[in-house]
Protein backbone atom coordinates (compact mmCIF):
# COMPACT_ATOMS: atom_id res chain seq x y z
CA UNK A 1 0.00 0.00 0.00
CA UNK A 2 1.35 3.50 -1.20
CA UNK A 3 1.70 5.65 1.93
CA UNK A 4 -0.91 8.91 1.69
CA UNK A 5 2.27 11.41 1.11
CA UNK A 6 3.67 9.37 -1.75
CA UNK A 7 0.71 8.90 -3.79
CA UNK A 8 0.75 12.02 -5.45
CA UNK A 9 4.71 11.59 -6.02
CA UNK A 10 3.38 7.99 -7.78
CA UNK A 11 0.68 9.26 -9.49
CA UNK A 12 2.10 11.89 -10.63
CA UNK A 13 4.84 9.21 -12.39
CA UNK A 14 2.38 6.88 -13.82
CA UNK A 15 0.52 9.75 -15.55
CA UNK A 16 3.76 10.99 -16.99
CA UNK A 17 4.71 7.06 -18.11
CA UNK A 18 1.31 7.30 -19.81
CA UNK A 19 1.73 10.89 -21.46
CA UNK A 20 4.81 9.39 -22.94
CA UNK A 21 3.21 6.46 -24.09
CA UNK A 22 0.83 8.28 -25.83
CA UNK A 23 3.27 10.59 -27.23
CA UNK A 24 5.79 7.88 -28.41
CA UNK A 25 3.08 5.68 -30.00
CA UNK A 26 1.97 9.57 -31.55
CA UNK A 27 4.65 9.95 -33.16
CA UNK A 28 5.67 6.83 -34.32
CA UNK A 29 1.96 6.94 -35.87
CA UNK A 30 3.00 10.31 -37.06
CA UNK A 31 5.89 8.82 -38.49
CA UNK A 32 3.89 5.65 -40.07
CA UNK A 33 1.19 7.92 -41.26
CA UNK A 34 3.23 10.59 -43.15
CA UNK A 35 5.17 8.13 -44.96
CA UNK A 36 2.39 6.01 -46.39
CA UNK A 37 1.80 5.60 -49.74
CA UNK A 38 -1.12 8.18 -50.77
CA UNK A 39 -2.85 4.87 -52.75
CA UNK A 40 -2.54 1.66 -53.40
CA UNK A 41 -3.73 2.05 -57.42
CA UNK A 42 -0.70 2.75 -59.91
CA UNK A 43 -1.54 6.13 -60.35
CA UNK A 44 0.54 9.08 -61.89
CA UNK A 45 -0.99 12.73 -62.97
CA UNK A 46 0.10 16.34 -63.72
CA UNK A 47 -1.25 19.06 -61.55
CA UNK A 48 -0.49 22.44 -60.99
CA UNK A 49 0.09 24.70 -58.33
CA UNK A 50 -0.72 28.41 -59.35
CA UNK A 51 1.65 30.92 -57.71
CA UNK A 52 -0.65 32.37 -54.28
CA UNK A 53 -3.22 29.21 -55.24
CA UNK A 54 -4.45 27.68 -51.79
CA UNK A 55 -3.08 24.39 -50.31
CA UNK A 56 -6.49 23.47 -50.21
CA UNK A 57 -7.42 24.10 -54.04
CA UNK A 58 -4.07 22.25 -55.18
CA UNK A 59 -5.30 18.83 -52.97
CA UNK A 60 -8.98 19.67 -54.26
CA UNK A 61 -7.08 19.53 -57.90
CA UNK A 62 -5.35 16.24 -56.67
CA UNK A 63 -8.42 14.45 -55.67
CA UNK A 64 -10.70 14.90 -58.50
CA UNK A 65 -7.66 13.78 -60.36
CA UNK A 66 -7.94 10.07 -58.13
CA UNK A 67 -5.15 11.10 -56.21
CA UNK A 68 -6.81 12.05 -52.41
CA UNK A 69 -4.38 13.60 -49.53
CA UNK A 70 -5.48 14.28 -46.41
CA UNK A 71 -5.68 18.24 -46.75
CA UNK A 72 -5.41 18.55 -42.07
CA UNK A 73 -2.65 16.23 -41.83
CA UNK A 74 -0.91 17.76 -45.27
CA UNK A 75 -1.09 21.75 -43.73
CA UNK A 76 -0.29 20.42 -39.99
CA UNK A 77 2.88 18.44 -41.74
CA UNK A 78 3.63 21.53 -43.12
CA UNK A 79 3.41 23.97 -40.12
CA UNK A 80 5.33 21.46 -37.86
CA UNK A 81 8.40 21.59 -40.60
CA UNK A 82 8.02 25.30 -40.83
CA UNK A 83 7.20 25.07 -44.77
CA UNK A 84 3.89 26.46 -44.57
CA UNK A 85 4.69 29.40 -46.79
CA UNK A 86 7.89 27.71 -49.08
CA UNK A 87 5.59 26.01 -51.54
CA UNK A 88 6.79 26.56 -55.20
CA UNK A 89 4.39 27.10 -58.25
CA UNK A 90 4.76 25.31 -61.32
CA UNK A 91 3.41 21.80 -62.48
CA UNK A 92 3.65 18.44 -61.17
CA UNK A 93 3.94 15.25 -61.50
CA UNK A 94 2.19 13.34 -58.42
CA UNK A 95 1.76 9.46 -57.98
CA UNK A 96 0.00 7.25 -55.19
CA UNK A 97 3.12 6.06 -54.93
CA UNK A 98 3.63 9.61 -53.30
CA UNK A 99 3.49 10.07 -48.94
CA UNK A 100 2.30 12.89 -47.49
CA UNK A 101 6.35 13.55 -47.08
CA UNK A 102 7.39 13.27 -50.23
CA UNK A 103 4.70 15.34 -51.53
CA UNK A 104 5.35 18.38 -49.44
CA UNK A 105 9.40 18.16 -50.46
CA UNK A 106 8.79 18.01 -53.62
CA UNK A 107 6.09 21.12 -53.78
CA UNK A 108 8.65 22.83 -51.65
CA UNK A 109 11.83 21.96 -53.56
CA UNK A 110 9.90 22.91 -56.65
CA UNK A 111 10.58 19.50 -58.50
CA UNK A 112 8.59 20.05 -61.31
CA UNK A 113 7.36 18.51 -63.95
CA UNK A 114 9.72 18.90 -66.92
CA UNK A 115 8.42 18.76 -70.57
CA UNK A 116 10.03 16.22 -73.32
CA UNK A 117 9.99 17.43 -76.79
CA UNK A 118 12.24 15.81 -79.38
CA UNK A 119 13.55 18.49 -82.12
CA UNK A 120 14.87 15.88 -84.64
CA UNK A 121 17.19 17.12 -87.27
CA UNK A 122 16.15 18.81 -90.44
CA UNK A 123 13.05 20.92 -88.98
CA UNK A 124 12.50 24.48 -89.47
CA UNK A 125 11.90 27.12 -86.40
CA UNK A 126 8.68 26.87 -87.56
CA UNK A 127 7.96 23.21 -86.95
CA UNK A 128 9.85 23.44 -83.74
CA UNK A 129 7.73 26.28 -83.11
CA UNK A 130 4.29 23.85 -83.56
CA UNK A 131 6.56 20.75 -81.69
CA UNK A 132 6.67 23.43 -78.52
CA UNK A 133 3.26 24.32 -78.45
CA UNK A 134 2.07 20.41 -79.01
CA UNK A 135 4.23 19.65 -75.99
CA UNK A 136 2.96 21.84 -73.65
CA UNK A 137 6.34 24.10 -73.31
CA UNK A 138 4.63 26.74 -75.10
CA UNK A 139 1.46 28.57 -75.19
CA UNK A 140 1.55 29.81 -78.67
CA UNK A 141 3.61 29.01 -81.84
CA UNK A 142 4.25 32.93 -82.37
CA UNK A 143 6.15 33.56 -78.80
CA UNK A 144 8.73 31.16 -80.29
CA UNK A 145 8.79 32.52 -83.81
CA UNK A 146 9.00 35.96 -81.74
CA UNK A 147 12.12 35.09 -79.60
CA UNK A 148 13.91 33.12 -82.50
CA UNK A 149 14.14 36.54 -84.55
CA UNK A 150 14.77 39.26 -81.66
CA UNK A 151 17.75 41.09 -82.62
CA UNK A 152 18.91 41.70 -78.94
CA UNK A 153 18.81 37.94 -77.91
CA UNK A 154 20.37 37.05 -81.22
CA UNK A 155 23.43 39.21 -80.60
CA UNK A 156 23.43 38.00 -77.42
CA UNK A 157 23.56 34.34 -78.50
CA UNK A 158 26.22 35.34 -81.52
CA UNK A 159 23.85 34.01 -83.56
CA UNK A 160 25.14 35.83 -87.34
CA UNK A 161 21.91 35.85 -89.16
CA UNK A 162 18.43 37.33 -88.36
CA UNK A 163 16.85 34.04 -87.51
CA UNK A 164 17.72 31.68 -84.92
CA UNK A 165 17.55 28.84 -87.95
CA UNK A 166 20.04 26.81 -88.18
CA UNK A 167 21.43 26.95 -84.62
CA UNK A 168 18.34 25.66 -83.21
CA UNK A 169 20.65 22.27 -82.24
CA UNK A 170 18.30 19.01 -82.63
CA UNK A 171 18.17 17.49 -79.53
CA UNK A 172 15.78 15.82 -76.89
CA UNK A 173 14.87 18.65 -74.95
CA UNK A 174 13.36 18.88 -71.33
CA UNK A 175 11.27 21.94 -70.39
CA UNK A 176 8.78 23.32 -67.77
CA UNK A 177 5.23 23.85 -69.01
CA UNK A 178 4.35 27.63 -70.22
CA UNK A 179 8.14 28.03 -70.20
CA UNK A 180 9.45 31.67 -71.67
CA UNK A 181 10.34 31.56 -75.02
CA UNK A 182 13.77 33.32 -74.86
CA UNK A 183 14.65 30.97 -72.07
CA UNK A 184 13.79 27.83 -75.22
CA UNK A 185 15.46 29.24 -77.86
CA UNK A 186 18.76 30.29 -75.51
CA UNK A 187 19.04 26.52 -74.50
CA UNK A 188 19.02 25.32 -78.19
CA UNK A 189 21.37 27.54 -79.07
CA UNK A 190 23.70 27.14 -76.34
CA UNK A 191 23.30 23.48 -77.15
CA UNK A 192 24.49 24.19 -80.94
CA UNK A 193 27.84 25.91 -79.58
CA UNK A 194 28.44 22.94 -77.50
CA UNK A 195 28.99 20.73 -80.18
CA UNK A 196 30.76 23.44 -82.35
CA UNK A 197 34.44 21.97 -82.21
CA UNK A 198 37.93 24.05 -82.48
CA UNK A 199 38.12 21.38 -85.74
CA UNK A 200 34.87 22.22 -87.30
CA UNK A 201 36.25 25.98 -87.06
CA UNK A 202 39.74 25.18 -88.82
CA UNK A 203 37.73 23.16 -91.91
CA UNK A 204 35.87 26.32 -92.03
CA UNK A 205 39.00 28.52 -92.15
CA UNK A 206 40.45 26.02 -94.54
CA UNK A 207 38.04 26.73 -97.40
CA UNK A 208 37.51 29.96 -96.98
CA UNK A 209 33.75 29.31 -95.45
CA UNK A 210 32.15 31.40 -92.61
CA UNK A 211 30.36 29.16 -90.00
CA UNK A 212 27.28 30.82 -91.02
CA UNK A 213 27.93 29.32 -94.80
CA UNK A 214 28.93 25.96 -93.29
CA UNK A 215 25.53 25.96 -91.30
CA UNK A 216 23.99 27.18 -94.36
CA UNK A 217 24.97 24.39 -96.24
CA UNK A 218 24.96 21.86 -93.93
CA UNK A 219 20.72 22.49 -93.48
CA UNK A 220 20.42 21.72 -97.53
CA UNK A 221 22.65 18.34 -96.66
CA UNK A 222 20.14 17.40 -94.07
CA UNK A 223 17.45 17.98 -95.96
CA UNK A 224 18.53 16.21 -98.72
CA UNK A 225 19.32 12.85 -96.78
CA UNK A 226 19.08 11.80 -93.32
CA UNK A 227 21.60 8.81 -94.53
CA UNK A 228 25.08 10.18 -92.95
CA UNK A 229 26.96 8.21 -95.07
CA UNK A 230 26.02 9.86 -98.17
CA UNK A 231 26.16 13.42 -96.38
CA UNK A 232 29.73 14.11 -97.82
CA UNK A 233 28.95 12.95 -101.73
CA UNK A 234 26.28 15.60 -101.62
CA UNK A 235 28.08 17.93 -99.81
CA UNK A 236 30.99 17.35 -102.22
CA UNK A 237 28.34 18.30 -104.96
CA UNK A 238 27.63 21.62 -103.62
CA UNK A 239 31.32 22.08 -103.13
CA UNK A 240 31.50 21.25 -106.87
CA UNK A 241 28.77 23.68 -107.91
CA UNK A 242 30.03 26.29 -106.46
CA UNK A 243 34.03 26.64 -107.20
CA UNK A 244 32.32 26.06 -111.10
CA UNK A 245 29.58 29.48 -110.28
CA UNK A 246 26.84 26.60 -111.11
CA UNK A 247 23.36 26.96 -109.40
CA UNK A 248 23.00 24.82 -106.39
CA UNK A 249 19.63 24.15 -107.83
CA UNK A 250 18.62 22.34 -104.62
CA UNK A 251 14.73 21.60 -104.22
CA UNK A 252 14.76 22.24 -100.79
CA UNK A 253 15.70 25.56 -100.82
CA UNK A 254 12.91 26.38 -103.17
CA UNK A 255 10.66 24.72 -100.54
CA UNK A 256 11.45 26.89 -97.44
CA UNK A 257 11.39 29.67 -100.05
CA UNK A 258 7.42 28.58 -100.21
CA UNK A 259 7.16 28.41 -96.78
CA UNK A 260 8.26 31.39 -96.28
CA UNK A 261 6.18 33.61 -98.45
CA UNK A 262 2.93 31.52 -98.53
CA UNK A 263 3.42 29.04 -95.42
CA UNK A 264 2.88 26.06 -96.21
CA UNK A 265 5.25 23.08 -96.84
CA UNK A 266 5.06 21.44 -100.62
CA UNK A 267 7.11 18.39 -100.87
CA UNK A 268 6.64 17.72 -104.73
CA UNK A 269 7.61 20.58 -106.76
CA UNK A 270 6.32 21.86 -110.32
CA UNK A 271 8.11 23.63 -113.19
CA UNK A 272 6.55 27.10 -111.76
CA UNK A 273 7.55 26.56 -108.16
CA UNK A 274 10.97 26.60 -109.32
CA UNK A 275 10.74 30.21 -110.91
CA UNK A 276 9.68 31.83 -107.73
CA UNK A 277 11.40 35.14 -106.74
CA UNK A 278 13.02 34.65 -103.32
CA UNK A 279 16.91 34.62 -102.81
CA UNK A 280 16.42 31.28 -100.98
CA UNK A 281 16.08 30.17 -104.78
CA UNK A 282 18.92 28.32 -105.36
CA UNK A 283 17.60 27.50 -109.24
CA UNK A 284 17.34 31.32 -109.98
CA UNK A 285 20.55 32.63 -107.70
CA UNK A 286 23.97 31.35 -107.43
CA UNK A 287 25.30 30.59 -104.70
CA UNK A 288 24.14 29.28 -101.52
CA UNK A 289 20.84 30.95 -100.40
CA UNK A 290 21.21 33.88 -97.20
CA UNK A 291 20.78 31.88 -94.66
CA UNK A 292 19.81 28.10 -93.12
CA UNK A 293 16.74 26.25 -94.33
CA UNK A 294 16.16 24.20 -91.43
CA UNK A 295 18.17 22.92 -88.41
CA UNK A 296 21.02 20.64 -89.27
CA UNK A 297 22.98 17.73 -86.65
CA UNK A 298 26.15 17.52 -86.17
CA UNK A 299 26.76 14.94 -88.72
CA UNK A 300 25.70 17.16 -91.44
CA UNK A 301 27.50 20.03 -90.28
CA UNK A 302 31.03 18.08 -90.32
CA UNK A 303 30.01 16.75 -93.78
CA UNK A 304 29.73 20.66 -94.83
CA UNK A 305 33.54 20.89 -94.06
CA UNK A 306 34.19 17.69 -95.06
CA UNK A 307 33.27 17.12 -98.47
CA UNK A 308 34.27 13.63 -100.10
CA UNK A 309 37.21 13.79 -102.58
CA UNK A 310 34.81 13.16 -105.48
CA UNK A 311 33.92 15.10 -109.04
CA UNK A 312 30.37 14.72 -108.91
CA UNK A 313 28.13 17.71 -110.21
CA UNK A 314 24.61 15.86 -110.16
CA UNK A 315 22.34 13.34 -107.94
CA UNK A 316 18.75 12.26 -107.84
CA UNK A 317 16.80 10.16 -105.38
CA UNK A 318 16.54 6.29 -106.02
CA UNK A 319 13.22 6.62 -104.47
CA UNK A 320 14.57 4.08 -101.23
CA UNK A 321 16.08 6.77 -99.19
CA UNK A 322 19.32 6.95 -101.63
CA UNK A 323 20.55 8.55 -104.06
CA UNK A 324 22.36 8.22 -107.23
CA UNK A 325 25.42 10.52 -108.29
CA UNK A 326 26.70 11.71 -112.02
CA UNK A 327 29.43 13.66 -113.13
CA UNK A 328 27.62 14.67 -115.98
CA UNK A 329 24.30 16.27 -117.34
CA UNK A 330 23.85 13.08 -119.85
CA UNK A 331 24.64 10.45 -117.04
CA UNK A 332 22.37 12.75 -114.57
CA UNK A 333 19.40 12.92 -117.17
CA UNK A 334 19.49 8.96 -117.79
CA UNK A 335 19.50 8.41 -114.12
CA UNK A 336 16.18 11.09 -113.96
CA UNK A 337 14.49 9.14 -116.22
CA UNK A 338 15.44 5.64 -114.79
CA UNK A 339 14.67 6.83 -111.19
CA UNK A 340 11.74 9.46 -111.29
CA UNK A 341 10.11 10.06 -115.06
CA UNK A 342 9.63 6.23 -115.44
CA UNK A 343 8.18 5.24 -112.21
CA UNK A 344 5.49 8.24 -112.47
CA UNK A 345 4.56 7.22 -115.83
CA UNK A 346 4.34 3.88 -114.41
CA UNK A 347 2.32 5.07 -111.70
CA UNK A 348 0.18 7.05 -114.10
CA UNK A 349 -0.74 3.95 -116.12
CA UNK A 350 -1.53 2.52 -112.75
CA UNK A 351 -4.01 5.32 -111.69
CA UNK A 352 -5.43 5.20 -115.91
């Protein structure tokens, strides 16, 4: 029996052993509970947090999207770790595989969601303009177009000409959604000087070539084949062509000639297309044409500098991807009418 002074004293220790109990097994539920999975369901989706949006709104967002946090314990998680106010706009990804934990460090870290867009080589700033809005990087196609011909940010970027085109680098890209436009055409064109070499430089030196006229003619290479081992052959036909003062005559510079005054893209080409009045006519101007027709890799750019030791002045497409070369007009007309008048008359008699 617990004498009548002590009892207090005893009491007074079992309630305390019990407070800590309770406090222990609170926390380590705490623990449990902020750390649990928010769902059991393999479950991934974007959300955003607007900048000044409620905590509140965001889980509201979360929920109707199948993904459902506890919005009491998520705001008392984040006034016990002092982050109440640290939470960083922007858009995110969020999974059931998520905790309550996790969540909050990543919304106050500002891990967000980054944007994949791949800019393969050979596009214009105009299709990388549509690839940017169609990925959800940009809001509209103009902002791009805008940023890829301001004067300031070109000067800035060293960028020669009064388009971006050309050192828009192909690349697999990672951006935030409604990203600025500057900030998008800065990293491609950071990402072009990157792969510029010191040798690449010295070719152009060599033969008497600006970069600019490298890049130039490295976008009509990539255009004309995506097959790198015929890139010098055809770049040693341009080479040709132009220490004789021949037209380039190259098709696809009378196609972003097209695009450029009417917009549109026209893959097969008629006897008047090739008369239009644009200096990016390589069948009515000699020389190459003022500037890049599209954006060209690096494999295109080194076959610019690095033509093949060859005499070819001709080629035309084998209609597989290939092409075949001539060294002269009566071996490059035979191989036009073995390899694109026949099989259209062909396919003519087909249609008849």
């Amino acid at each position: 029996m617990i004498p009548q002074e002590e009892r207090p004293y005893v009491l007074g220790m079992i309630g305390g052993v019990i407070l800590s109990t309770l406090l222990l097994y609170l926390i380590i539920g705490t623990f449990y509970y902020v750390n649990m999975p928010l769902g059991k369901k393999n479950l991934s989706v974007l959300v955003v947090l607007e900048k000044g949006e409620p905590v509140n709104t965001f889980l509201r967002k979360l929920n109707e999207k199948g993904i459902k946090v506890n919005p009491l314990a998520f705001r008392l998680y984040l006034k016990l770790t002092g982050h109440s106010r640290d939470l960083k706009a922007g858009e995110y990804l969020v999974s059931t595989g998520h905790s309550i934990k996790t969540l909050a460090e990543t919304l106050v870290k500002g891990k967000i969601y980054l944007r994949k867009v791949i800019v393969w080589e050979g596009l214009d700033m105009f299709d990388i303009a549509r690839l940017m809005v169609q990925a959800g990087i940009l809001s509209r196609k103009e902002d791009f177009l805008d940023a890829a011909t301001n004067p300031f940010l070109l000067k800035k970027l060293k960028v020669p000409g009064e388009t971006a085109e050309g050192f828009l680098f192909p690349e697999t890209y990672r951006f935030p959604r409604n990203s600025p436009p500057q900030r998008v055409v800065k990293k491609m064109v950071y990402t072009f000087w990157g792969k510029i070499t010191p040798d690449i430089l010295e070719k152009c030196r060599e033969m008497g070539f600006t970069l600019y006229q490298a890049v130039t003619l490295a976008s009509i290479i990539q255009k004309e084949t995506f097959d790198k081992r015929e890139m010098p052959l055809i770049s040693a036909v341009y080479h040709n062509r132009l220490k004789r003062g021949m037209r380039l005559q190259a098709d696809p510079t009378v196609i972003y000639a097209i695009k450029l005054k009417y917009g549109k893209e026209k893959l097969r080409l008629t006897r008047k297309d090739l008369t239009i009045d644009s200096p990016y006519n390589t069948y009515r101007y000699k020389g190459l044409p003022p500037g890049p027709i599209c954006n060209p890799g690096l494999d295109a750019i080194e076959a610019a500098v690095n033509p093949a030791p060859v005499d070819y002045l001709y080629f035309v497409s084998k209609g597989d991807g290939t092409h075949h070369f001539s060294r002269t007009l009566l071996e490059h007309n035979k191989a036009v009418w073995r390899y694109i008048k026949l099989p259209r008359l062909e396919e003519e008699k087909l249609i008849k």
